[in-house]
PDB file of N, CA and C in Angstrom:
ATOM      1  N   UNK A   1       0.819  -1.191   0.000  1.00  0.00           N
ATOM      2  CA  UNK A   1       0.000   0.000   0.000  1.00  0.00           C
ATOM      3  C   UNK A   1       0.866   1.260   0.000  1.00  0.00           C
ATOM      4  N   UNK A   2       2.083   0.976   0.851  1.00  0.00           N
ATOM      5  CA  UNK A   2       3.104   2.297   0.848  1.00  0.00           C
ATOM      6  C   UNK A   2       3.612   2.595  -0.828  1.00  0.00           C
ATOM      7  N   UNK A   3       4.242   1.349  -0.942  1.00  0.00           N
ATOM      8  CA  UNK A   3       4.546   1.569  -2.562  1.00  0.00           C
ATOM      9  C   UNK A   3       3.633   2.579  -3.738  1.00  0.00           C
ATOM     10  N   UNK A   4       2.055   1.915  -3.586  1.00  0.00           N
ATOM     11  CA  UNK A   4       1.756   2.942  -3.943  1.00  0.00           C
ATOM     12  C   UNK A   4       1.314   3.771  -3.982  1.00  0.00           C
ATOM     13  N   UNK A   5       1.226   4.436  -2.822  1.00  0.00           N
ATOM     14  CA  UNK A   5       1.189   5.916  -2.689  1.00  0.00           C
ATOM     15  C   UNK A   5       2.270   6.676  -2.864  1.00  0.00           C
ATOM     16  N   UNK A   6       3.277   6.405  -3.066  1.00  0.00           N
ATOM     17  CA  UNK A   6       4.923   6.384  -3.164  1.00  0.00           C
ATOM     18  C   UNK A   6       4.616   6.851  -4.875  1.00  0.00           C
ATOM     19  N   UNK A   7       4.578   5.710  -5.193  1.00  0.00           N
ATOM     20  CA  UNK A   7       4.387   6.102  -6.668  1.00  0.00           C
ATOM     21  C   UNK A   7       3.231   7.074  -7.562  1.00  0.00           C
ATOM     22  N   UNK A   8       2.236   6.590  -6.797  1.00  0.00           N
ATOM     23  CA  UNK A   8       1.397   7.692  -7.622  1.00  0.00           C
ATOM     24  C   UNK A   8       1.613   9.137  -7.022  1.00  0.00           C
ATOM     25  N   UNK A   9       2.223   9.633  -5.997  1.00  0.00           N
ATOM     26  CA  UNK A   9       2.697  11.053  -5.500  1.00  0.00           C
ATOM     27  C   UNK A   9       4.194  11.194  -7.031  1.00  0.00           C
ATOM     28  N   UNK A  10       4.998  10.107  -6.893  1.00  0.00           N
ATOM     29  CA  UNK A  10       5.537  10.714  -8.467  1.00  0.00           C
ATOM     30  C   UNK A  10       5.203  10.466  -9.484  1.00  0.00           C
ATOM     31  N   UNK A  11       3.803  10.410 -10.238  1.00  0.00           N
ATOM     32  CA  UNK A  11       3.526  10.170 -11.021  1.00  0.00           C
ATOM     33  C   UNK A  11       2.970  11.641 -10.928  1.00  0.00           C
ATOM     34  N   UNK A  12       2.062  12.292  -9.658  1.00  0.00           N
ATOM     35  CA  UNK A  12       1.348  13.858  -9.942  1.00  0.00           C
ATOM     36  C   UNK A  12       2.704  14.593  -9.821  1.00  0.00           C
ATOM     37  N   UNK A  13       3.787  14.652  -9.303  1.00  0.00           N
ATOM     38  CA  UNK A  13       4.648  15.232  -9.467  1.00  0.00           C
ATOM     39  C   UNK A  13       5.039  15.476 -10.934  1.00  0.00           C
ATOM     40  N   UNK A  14       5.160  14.650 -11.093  1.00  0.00           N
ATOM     41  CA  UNK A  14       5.707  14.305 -12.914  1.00  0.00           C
ATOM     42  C   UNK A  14       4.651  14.925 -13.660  1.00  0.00           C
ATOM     43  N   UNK A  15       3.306  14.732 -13.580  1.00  0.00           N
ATOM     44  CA  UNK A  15       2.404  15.406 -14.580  1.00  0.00           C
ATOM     45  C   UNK A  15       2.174  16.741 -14.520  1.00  0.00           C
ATOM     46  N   UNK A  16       2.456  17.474 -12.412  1.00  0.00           N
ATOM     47  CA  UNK A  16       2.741  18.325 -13.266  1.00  0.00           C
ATOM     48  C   UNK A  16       3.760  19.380 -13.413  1.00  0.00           C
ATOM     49  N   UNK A  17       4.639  18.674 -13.323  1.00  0.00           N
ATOM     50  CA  UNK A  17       6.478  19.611 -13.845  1.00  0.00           C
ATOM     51  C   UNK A  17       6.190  19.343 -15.756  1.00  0.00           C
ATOM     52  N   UNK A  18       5.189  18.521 -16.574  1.00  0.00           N
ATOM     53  CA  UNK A  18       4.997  18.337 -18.032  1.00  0.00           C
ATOM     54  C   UNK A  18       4.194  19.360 -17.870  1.00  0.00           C
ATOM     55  N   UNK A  19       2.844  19.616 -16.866  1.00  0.00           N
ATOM     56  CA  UNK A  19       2.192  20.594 -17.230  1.00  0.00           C
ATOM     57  C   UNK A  19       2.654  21.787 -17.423  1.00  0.00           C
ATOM     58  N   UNK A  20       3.722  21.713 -16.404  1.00  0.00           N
ATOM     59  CA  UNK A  20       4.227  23.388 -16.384  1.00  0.00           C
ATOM     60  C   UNK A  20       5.077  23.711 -17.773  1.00  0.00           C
ATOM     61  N   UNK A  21       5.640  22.644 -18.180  1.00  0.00           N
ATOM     62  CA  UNK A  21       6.616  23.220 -19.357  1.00  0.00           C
ATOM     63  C   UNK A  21       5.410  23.071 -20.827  1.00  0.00           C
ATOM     64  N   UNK A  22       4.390  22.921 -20.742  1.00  0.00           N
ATOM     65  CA  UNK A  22       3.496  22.789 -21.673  1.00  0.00           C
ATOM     66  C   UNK A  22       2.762  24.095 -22.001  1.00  0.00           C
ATOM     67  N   UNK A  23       2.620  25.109 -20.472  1.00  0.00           N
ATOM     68  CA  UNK A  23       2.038  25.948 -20.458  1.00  0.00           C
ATOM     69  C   UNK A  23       2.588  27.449 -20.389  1.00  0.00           C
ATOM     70  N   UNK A  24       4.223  27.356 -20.984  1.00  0.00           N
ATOM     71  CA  UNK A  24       4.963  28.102 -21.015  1.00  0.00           C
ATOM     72  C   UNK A  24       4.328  29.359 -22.199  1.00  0.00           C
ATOM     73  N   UNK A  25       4.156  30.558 -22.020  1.00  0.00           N
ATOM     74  CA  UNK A  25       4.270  31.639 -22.567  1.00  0.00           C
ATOM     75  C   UNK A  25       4.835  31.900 -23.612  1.00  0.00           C
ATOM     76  N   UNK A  26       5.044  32.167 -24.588  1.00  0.00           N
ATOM     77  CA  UNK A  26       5.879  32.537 -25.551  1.00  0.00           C
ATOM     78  C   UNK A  26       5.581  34.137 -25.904  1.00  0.00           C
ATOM     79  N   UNK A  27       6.336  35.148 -26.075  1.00  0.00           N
ATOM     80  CA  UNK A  27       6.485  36.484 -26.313  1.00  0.00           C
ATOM     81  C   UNK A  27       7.141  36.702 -27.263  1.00  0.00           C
ATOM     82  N   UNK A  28       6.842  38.295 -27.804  1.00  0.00           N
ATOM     83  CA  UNK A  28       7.272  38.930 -28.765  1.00  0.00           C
ATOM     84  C   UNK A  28       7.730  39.792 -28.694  1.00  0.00           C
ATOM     85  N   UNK A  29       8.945  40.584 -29.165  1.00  0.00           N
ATOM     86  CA  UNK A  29       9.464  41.797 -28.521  1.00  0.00           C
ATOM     87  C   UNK A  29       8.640  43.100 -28.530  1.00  0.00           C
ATOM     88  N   UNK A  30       8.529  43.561 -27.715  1.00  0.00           N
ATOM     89  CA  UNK A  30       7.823  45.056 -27.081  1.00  0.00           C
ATOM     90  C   UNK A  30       8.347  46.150 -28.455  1.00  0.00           C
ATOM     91  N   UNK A  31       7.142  46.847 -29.020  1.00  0.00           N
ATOM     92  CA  UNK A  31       7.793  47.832 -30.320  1.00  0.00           C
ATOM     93  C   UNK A  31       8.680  48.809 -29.331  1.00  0.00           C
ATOM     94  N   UNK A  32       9.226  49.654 -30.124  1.00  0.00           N
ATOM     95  CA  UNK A  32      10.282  50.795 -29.543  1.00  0.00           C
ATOM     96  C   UNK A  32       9.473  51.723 -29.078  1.00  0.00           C
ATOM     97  N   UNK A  33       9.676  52.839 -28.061  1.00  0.00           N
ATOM     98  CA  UNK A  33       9.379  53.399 -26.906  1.00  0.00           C
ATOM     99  C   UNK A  33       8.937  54.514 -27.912  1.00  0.00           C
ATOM    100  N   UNK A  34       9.284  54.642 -29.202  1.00  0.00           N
ATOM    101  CA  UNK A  34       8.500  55.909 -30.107  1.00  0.00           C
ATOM    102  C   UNK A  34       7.104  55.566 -30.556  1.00  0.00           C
ATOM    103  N   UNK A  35       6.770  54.394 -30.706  1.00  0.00           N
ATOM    104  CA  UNK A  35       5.018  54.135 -30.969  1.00  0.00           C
ATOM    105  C   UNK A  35       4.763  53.524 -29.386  1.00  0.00           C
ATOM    106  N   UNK A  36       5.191  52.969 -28.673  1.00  0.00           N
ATOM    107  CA  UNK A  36       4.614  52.169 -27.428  1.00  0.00           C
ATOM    108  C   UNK A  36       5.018  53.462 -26.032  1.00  0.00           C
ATOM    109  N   UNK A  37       4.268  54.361 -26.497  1.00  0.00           N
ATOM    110  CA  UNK A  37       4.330  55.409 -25.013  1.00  0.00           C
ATOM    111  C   UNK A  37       2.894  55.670 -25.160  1.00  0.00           C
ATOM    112  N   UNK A  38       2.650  56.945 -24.100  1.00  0.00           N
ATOM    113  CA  UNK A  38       1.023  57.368 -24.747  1.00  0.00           C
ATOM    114  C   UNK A  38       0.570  58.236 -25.599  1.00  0.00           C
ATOM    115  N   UNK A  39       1.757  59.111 -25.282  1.00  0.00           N
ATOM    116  CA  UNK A  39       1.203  60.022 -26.387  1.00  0.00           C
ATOM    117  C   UNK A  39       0.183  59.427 -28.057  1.00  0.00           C
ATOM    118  N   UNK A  40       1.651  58.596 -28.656  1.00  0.00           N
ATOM    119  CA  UNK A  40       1.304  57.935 -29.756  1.00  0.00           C
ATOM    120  C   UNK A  40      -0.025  56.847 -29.600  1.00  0.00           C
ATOM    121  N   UNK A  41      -0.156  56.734 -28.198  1.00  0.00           N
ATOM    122  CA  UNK A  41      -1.296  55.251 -27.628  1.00  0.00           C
ATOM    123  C   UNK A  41      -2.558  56.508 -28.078  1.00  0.00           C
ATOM    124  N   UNK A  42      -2.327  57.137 -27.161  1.00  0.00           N
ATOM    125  CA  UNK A  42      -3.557  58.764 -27.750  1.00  0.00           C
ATOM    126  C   UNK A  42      -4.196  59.703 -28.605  1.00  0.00           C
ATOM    127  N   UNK A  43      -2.776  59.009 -29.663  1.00  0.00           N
ATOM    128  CA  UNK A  43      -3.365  59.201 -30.830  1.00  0.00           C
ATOM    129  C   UNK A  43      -4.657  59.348 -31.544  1.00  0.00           C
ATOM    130  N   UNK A  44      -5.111  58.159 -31.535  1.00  0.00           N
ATOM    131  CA  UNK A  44      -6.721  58.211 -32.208  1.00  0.00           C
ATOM    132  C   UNK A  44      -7.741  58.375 -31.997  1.00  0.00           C
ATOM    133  N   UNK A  45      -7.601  59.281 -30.746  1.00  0.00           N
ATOM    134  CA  UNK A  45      -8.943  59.448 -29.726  1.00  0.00           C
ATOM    135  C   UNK A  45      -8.576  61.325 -30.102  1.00  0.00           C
ATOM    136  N   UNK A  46      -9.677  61.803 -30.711  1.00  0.00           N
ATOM    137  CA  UNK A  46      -9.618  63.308 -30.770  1.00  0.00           C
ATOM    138  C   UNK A  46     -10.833  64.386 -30.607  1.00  0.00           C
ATOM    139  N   UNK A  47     -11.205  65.245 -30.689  1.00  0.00           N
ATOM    140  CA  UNK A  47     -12.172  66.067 -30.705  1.00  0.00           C
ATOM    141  C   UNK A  47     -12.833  65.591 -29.212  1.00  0.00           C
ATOM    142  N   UNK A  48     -14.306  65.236 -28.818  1.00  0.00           N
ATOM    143  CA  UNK A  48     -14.883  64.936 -27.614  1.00  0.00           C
ATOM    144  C   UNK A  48     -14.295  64.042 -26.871  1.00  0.00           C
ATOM    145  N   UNK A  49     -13.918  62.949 -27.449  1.00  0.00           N
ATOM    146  CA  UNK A  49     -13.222  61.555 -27.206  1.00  0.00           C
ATOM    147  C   UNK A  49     -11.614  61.701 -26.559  1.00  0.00           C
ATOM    148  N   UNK A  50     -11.076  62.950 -26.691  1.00  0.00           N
ATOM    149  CA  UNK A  50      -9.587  63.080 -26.656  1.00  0.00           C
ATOM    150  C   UNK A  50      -9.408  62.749 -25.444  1.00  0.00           C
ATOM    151  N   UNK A  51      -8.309  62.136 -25.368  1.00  0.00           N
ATOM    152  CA  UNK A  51      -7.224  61.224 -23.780  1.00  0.00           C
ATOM    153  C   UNK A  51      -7.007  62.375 -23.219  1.00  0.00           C
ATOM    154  N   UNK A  52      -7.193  62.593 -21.394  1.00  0.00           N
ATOM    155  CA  UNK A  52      -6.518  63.623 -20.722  1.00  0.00           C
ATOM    156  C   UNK A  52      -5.924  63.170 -20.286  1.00  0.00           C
ATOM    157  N   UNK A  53      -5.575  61.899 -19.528  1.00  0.00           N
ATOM    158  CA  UNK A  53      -5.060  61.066 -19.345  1.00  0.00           C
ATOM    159  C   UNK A  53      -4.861  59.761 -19.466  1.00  0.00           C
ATOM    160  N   UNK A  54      -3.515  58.650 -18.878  1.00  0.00           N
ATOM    161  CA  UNK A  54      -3.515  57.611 -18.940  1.00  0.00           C
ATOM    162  C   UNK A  54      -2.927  57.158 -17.450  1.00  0.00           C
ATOM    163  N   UNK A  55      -3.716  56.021 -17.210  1.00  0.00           N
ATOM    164  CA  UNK A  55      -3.619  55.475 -16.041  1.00  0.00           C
ATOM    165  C   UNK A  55      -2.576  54.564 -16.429  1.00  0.00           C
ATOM    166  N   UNK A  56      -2.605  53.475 -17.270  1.00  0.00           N
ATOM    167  CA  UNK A  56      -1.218  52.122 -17.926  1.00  0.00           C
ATOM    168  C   UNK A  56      -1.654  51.858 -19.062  1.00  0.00           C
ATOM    169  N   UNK A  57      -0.884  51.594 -19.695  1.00  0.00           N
ATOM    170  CA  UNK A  57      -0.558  51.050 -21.096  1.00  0.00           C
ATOM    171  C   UNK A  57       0.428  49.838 -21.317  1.00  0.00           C
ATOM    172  N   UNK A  58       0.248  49.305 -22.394  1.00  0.00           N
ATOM    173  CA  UNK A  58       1.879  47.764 -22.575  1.00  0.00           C
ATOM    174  C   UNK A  58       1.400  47.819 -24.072  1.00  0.00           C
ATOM    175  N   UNK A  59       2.388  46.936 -24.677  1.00  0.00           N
ATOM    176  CA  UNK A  59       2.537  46.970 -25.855  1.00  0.00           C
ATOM    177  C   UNK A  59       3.627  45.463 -26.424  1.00  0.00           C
ATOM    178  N   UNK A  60       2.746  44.818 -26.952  1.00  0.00           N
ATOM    179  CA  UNK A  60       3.350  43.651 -27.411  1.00  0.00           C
ATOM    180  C   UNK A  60       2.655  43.120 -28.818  1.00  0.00           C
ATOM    181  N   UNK A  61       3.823  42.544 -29.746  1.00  0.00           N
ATOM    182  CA  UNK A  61       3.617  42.396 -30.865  1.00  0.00           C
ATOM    183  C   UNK A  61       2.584  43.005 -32.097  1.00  0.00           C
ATOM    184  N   UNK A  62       2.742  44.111 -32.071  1.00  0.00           N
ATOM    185  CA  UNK A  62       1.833  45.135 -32.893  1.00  0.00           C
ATOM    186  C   UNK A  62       0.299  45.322 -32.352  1.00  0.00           C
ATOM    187  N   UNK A  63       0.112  44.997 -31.061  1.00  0.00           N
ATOM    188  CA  UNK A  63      -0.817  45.180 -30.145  1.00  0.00           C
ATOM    189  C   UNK A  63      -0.467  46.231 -28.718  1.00  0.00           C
ATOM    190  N   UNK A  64      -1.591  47.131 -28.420  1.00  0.00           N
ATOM    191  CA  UNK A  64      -1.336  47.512 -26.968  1.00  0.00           C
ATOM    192  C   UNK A  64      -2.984  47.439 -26.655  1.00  0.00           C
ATOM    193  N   UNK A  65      -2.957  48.002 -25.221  1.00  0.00           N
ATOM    194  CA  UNK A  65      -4.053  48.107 -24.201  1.00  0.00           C
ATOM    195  C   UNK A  65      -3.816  49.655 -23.338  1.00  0.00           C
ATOM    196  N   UNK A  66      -4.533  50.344 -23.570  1.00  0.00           N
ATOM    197  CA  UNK A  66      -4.542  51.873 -22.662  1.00  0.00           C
ATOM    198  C   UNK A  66      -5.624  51.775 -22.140  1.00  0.00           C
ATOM    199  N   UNK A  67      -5.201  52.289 -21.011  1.00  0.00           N
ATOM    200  CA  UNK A  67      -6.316  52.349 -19.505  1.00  0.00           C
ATOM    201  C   UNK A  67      -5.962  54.154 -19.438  1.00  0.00           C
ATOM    202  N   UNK A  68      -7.311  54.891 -19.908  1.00  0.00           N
ATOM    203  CA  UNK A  68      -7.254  56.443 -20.438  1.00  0.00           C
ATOM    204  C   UNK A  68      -8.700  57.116 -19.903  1.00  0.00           C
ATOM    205  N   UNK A  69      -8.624  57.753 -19.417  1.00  0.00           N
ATOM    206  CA  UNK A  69      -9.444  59.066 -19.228  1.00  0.00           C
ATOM    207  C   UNK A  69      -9.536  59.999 -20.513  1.00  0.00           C
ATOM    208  N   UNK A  70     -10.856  59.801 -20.472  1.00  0.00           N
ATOM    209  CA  UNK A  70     -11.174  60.601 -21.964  1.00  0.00           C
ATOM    210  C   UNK A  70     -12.042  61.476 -21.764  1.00  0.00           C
ATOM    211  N   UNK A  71     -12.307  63.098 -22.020  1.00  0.00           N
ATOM    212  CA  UNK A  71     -12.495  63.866 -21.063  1.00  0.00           C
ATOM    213  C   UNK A  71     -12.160  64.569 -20.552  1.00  0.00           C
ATOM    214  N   UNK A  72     -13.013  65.302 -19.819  1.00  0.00           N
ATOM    215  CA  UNK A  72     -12.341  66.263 -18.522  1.00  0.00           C
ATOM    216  C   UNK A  72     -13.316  66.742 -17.404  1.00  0.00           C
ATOM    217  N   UNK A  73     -13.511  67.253 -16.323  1.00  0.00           N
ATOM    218  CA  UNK A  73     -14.486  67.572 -15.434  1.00  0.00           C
ATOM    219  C   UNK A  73     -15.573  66.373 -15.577  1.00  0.00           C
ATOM    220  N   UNK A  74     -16.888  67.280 -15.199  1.00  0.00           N
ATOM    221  CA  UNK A  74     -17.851  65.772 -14.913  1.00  0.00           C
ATOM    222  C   UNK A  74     -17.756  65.094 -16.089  1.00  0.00           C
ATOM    223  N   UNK A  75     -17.658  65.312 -17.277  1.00  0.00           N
ATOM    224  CA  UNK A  75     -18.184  64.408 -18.515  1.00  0.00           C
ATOM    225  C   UNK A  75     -16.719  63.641 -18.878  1.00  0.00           C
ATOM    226  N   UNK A  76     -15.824  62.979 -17.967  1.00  0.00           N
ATOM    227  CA  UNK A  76     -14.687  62.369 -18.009  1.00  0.00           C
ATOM    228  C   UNK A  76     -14.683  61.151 -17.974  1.00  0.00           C
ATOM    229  N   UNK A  77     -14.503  60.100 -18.408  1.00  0.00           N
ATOM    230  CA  UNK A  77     -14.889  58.715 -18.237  1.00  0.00           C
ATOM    231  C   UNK A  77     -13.445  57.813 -18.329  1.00  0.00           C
ATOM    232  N   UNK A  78     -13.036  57.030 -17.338  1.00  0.00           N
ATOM    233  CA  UNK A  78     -12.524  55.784 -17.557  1.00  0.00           C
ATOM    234  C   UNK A  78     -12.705  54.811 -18.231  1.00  0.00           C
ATOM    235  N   UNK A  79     -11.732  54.466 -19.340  1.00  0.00           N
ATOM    236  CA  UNK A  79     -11.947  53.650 -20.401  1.00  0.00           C
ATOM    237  C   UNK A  79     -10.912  52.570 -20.627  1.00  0.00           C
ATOM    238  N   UNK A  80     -10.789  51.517 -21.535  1.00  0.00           N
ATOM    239  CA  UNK A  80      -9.607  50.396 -21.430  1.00  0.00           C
ATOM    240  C   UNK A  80     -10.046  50.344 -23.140  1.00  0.00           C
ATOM    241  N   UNK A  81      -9.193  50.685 -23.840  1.00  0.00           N
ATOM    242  CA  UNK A  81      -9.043  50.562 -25.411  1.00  0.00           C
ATOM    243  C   UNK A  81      -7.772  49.526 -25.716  1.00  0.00           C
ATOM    244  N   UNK A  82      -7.734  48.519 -26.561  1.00  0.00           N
ATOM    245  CA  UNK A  82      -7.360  47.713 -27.550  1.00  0.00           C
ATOM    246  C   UNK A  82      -6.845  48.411 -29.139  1.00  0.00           C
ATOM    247  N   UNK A  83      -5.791  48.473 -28.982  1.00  0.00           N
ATOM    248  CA  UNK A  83      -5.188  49.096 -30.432  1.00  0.00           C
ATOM    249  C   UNK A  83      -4.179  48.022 -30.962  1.00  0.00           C
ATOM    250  N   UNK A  84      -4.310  48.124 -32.390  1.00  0.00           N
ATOM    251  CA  UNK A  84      -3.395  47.513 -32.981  1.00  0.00           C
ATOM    252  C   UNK A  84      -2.967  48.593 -34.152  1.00  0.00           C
ATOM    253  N   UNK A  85      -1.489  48.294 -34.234  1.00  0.00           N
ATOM    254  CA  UNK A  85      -0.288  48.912 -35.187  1.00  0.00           C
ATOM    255  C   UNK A  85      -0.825  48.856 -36.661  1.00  0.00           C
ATOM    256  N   UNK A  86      -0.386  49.740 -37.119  1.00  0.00           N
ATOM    257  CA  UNK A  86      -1.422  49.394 -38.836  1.00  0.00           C
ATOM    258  C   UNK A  86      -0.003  49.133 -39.218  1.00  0.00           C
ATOM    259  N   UNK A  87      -0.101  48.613 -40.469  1.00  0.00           N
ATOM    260  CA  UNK A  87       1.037  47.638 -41.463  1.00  0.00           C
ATOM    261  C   UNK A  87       2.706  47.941 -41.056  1.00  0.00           C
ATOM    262  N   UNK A  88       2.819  49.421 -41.310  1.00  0.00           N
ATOM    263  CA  UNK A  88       4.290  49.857 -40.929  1.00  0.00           C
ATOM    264  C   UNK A  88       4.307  50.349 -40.096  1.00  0.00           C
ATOM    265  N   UNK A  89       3.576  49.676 -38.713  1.00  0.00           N
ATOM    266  CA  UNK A  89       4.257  49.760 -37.288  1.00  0.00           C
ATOM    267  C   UNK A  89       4.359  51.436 -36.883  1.00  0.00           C
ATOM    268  N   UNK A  90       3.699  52.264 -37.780  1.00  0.00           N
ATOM    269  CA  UNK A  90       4.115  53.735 -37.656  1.00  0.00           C
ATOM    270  C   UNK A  90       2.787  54.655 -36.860  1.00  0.00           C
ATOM    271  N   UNK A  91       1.630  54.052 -36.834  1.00  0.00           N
ATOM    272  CA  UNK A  91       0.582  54.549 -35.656  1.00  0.00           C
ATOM    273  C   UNK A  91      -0.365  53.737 -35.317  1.00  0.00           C
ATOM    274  N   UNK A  92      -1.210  54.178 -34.420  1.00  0.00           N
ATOM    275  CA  UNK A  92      -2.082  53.046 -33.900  1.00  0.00           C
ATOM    276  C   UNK A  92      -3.543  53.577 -34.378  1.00  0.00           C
ATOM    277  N   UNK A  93      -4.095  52.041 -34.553  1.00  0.00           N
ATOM    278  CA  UNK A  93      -5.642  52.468 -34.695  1.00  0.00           C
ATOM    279  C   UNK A  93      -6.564  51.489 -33.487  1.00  0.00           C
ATOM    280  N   UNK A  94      -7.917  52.087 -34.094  1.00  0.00           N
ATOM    281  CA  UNK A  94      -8.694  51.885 -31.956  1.00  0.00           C
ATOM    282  C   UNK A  94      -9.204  50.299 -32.846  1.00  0.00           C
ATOM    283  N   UNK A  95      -9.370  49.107 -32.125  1.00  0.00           N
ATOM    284  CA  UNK A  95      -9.689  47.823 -32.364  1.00  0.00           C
ATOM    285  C   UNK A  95     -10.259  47.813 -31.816  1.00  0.00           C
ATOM    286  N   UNK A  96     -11.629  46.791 -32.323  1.00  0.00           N
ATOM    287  CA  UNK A  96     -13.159  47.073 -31.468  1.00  0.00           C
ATOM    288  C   UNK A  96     -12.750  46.050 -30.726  1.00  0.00           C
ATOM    289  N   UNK A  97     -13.117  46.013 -29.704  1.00  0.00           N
ATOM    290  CA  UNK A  97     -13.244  44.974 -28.402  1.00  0.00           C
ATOM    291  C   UNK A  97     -14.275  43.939 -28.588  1.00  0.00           C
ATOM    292  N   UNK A  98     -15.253  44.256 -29.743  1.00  0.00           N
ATOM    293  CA  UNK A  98     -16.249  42.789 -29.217  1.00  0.00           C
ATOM    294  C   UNK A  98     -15.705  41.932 -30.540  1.00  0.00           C
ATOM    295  N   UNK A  99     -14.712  42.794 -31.425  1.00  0.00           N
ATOM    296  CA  UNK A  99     -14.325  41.701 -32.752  1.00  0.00           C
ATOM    297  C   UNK A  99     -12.727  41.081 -32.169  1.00  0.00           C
ATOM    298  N   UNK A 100     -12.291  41.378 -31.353  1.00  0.00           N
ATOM    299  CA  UNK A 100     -11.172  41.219 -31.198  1.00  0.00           C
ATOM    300  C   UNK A 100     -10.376  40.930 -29.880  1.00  0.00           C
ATOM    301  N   UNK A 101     -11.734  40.814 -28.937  1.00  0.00           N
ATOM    302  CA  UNK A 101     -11.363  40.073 -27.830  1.00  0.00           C
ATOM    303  C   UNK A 101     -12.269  38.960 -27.590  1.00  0.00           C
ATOM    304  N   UNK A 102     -10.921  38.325 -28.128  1.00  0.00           N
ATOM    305  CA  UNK A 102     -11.297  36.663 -28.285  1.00  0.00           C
ATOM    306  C   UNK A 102      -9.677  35.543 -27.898  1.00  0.00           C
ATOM    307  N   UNK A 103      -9.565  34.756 -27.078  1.00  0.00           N
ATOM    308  CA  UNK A 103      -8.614  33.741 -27.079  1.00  0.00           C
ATOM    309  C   UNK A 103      -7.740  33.646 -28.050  1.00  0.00           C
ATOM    310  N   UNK A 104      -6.311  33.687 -28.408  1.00  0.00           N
ATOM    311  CA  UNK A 104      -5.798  34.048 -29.583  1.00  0.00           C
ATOM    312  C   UNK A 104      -5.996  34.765 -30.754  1.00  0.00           C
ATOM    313  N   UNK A 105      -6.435  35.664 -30.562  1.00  0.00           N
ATOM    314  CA  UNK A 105      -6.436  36.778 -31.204  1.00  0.00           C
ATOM    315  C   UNK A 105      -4.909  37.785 -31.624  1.00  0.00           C
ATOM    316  N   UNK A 106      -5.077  37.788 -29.807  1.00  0.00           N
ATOM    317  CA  UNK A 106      -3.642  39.076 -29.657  1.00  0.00           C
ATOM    318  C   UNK A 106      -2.831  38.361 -28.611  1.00  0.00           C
ATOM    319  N   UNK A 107      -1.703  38.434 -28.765  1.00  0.00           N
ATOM    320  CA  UNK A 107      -1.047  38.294 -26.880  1.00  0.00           C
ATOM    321  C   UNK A 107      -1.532  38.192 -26.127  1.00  0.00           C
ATOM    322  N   UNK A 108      -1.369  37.625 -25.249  1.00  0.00           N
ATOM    323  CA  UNK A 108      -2.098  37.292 -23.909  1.00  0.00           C
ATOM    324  C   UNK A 108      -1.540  38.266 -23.008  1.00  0.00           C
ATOM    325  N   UNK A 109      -1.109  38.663 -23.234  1.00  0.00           N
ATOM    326  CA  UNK A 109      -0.530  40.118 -22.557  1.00  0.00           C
ATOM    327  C   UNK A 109      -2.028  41.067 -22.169  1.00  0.00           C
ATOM    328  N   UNK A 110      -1.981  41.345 -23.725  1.00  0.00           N
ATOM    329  CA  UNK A 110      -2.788  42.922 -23.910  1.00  0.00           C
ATOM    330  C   UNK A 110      -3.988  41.865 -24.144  1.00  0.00           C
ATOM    331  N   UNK A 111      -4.341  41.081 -24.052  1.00  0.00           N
ATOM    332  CA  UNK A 111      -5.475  40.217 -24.028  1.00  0.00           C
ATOM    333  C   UNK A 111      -5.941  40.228 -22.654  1.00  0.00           C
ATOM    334  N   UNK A 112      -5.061  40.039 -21.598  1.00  0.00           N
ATOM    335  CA  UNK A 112      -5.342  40.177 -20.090  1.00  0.00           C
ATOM    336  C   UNK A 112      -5.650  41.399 -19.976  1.00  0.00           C
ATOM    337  N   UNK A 113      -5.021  42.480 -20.378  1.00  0.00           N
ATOM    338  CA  UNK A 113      -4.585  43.756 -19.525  1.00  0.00           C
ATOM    339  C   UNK A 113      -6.131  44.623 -20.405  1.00  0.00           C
ATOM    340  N   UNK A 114      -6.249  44.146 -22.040  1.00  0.00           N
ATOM    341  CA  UNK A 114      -7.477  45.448 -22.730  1.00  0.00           C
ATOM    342  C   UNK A 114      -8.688  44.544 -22.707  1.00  0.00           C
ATOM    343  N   UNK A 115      -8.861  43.636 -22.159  1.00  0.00           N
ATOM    344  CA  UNK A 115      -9.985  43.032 -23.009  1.00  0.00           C
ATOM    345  C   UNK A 115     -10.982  42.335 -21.538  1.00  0.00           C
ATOM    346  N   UNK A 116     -10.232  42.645 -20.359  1.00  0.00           N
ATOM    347  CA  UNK A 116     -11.160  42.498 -19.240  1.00  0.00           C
ATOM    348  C   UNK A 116     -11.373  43.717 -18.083  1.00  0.00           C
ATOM    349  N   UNK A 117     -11.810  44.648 -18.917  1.00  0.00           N
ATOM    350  CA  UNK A 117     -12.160  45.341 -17.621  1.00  0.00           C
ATOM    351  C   UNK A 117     -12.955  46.822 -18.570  1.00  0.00           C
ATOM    352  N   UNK A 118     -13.307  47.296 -17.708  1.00  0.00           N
ATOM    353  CA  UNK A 118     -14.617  48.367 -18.311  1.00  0.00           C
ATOM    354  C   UNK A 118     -15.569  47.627 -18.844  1.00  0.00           C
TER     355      UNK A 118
END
């Protein structure tokens, strides 16, 4: 009876040190600090809509997530926008959230950070 409890404790051991290397992350390098700041994140929000601020932002593989105050005084609202890089990586446009937050879509990055909250 000792034996196996002996053994089946390394058998869940074993399944899951496989689980863990199964469920490893893979990443993409972060664009350069000239499109992945806010200003450029703020970009496409203008006229009523314009960013007064930003609370966080990230930026991975031609994807980010801004957490932005859009606004000012009472009519100011907290918001979480989803952008992706258009072709030459040179500005961002706003990505709708109900087409594009979905399970492999984007990074799991900016998948965590734009696509659950507001």
């Amino acid at each position: 009876m000792r034996a196996l409890r002996i053994f089946s404790s390394f058998v869940v051991v074993a399944a899951l040190v496989i689980g863990v290397q199964l469920v490893r992350e893979t990443t993409t390098p972060i664009e350069p600090t000239t499109i992945c700041a806010p200003t450029p994140l703020s970009s496409p929000f203008h006229g009523a809509e314009r960013v007064t601020g930003v609370a966080s932002y990230g930026c991975e593989g031609g994807w980010a997530y801004l957490w932005a105050t859009i606004g000012s005084g009472p009519e100011a609202v907290g918001v979480t926008e989803v952008l992706r890089a258009n072709a030459s990586m040179t500005r961002w446009v706003i990505a709708s959230r109900l087409k594009v937050c979905k399970p492999g879509v984007m990074p799991n990055y900016i998948y965590r950070q734009g696509c659950f909250s507001n």
